[in-house]
C-alpha atoms as a PDB file:
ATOM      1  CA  UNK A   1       1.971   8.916  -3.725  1.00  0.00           C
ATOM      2  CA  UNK A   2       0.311  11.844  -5.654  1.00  0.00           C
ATOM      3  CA  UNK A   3      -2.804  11.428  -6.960  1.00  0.00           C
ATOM      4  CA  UNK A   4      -3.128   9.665 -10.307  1.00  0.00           C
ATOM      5  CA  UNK A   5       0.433   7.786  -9.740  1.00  0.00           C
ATOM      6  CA  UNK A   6      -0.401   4.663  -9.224  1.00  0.00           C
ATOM      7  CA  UNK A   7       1.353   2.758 -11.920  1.00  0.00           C
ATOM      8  CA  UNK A   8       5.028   2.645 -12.873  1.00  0.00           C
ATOM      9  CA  UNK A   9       5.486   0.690 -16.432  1.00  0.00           C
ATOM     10  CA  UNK A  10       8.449  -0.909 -16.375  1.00  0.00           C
ATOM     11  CA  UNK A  11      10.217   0.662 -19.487  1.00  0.00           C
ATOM     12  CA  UNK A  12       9.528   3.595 -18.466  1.00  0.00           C
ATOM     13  CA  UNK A  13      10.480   3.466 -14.681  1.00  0.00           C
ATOM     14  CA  UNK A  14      13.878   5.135 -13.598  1.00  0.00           C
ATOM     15  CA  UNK A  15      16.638   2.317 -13.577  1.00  0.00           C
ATOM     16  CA  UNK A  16      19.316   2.242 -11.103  1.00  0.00           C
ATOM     17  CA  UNK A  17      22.401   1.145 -11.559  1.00  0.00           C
ATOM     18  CA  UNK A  18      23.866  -0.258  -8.249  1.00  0.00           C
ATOM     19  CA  UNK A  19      27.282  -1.857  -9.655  1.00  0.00           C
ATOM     20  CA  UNK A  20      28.225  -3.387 -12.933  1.00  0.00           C
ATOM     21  CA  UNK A  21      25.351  -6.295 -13.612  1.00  0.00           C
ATOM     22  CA  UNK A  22      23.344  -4.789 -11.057  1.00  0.00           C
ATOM     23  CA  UNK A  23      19.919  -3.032 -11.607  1.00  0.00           C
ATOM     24  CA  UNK A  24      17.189  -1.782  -9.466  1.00  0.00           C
ATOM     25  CA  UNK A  25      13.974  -0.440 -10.429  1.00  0.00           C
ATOM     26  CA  UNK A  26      11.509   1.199  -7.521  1.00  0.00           C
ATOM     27  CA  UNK A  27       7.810   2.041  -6.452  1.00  0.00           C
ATOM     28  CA  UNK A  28       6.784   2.883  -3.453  1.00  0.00           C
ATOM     29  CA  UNK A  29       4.168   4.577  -1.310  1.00  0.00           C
ATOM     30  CA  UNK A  30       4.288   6.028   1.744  1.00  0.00           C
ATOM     31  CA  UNK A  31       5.227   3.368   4.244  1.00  0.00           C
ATOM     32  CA  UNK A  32       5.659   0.143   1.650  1.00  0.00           C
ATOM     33  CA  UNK A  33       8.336  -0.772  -1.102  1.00  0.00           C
ATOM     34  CA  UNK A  34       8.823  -2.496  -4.059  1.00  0.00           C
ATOM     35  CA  UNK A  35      12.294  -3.087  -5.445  1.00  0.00           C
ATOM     36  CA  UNK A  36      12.860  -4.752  -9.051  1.00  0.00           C
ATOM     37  CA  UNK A  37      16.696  -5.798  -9.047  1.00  0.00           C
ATOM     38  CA  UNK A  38      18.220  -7.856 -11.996  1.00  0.00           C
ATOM     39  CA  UNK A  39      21.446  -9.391 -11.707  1.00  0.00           C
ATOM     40  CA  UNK A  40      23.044 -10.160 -14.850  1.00  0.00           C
ATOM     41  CA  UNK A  41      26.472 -10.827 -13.287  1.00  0.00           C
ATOM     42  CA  UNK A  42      26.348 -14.370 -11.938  1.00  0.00           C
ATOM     43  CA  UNK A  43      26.583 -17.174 -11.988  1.00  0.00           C
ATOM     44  CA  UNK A  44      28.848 -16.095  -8.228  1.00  0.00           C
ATOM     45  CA  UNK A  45      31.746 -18.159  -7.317  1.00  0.00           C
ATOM     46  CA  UNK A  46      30.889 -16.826  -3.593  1.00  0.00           C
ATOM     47  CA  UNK A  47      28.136 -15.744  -1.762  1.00  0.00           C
ATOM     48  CA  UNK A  48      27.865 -11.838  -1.013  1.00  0.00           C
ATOM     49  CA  UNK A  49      28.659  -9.953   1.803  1.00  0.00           C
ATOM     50  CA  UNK A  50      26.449 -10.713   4.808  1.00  0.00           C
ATOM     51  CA  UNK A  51      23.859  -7.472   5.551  1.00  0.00           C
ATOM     52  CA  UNK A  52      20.852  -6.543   8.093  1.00  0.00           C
ATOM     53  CA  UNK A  53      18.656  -3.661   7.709  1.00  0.00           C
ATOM     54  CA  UNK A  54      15.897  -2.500  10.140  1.00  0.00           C
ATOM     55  CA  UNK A  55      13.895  -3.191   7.891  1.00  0.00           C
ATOM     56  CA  UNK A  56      11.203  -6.127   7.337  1.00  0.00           C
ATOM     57  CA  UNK A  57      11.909  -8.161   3.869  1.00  0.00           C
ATOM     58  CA  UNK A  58       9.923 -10.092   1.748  1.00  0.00           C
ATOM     59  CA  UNK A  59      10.661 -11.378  -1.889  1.00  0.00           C
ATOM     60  CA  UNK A  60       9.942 -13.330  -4.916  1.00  0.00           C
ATOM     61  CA  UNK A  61      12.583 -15.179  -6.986  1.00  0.00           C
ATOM     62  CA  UNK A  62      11.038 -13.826 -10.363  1.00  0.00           C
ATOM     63  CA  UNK A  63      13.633 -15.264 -12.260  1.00  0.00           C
ATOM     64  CA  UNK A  64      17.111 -17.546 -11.917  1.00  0.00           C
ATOM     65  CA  UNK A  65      18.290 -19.742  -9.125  1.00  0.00           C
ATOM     66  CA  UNK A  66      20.008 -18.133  -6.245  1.00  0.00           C
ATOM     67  CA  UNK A  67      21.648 -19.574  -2.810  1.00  0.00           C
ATOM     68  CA  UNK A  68      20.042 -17.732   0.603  1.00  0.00           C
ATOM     69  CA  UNK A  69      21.702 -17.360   3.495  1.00  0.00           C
ATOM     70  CA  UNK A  70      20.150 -15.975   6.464  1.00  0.00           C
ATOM     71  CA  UNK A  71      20.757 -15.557   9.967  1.00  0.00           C
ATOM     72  CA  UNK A  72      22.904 -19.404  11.056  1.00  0.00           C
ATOM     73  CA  UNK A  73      21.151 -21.225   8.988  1.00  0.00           C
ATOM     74  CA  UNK A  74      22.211 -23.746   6.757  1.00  0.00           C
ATOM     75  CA  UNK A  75      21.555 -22.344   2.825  1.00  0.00           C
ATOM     76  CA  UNK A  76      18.873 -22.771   0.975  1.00  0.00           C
ATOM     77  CA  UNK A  77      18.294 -23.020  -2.898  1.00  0.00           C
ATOM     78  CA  UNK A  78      15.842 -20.980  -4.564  1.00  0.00           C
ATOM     79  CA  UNK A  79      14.392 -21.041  -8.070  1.00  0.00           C
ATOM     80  CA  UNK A  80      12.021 -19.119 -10.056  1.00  0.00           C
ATOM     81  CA  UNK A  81       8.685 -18.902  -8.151  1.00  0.00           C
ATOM     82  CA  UNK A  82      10.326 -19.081  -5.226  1.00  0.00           C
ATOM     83  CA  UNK A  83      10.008 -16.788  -1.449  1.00  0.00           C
ATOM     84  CA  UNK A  84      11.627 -15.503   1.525  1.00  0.00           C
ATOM     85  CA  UNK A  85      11.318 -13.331   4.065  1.00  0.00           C
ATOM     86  CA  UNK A  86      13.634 -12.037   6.452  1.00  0.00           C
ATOM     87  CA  UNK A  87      12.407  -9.887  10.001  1.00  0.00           C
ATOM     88  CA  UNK A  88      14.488  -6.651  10.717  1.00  0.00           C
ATOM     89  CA  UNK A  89      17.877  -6.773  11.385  1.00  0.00           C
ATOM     90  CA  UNK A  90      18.447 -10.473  10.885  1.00  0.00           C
ATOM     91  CA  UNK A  91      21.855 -11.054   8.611  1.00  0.00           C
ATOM     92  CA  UNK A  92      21.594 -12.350   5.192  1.00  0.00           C
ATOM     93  CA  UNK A  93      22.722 -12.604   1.577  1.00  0.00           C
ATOM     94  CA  UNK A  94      22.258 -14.491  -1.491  1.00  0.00           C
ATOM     95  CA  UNK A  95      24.809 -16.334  -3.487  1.00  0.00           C
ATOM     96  CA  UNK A  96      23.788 -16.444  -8.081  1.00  0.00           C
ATOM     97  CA  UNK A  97      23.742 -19.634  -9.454  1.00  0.00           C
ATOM     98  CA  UNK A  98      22.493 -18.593 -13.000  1.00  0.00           C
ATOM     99  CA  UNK A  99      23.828 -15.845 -15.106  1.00  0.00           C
ATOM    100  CA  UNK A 100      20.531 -14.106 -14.856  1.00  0.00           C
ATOM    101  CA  UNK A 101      18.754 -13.327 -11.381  1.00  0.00           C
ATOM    102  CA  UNK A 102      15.523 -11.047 -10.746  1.00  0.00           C
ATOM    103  CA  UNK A 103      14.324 -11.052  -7.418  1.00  0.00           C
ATOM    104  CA  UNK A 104      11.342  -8.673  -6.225  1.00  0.00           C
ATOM    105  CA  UNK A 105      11.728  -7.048  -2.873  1.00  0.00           C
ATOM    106  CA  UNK A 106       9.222  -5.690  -0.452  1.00  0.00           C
ATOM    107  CA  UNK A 107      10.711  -3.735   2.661  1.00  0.00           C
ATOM    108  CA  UNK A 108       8.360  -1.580   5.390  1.00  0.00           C
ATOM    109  CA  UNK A 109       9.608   0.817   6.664  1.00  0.00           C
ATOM    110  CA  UNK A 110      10.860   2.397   3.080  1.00  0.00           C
ATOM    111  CA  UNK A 111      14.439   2.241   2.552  1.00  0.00           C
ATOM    112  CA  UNK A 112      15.644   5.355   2.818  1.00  0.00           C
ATOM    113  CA  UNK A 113      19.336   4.348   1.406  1.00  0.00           C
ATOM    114  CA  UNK A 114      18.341   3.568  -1.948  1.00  0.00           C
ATOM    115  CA  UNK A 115      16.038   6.615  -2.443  1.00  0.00           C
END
């Protein structure tokens, strides 16, 4: 980060647009992430694809009620207030049960992909 960019307002921050009901928002430093992604597509008749990453994942339901699936577990629901974390590389995906979903991500090491 440069010096004196240490805040991204919301409004203002660039908004990606990842597939139709599908937003992400970013800030990041160096070696650390944050990723703001609404869903306004659900509620999903199916989970999503399974994915891993190498990297480390942790995240905040901020809004909506989501299925997670991870690894061979069995699924777990989620609501607002909600966590998760998933280690590198470990397969997992989430399934929308309301029509709105915002979910806050961490991930270390950055993810270059959605840069």
């Amino acid at each position: 980060m440069e010096t004196g960019n240490y805040t991204a307002k919301y409004d203002e921050m660039p908004c990606i647009k990842v597939s139709e009901g599908i937003e992400r928002r970013i800030i990041k430093t160096d070696h650390l992430m944050l990723v703001n992604v609404e869903f306004t597509d659900g509620p999903s008749n199916a989970p999503d694809p399974f994915h891993s990453h190498p990297h480390e994942q942790v995240s905040y339901l901020a809004a909506g009620e989501v299925y997670l699936f991870a690894a061979t577990d069995e699924k777990v629901h989620l609501k607002e207030g909600d966590h998760f974390a998933i280690p590198a590389n470990v397969p997992h995906t989430i399934q929308r049960l309301t029509d709105y979903v915002k979910i806050i991500d961490c991930f270390t090491p950055l993810r270059e992909d959605f840069l």
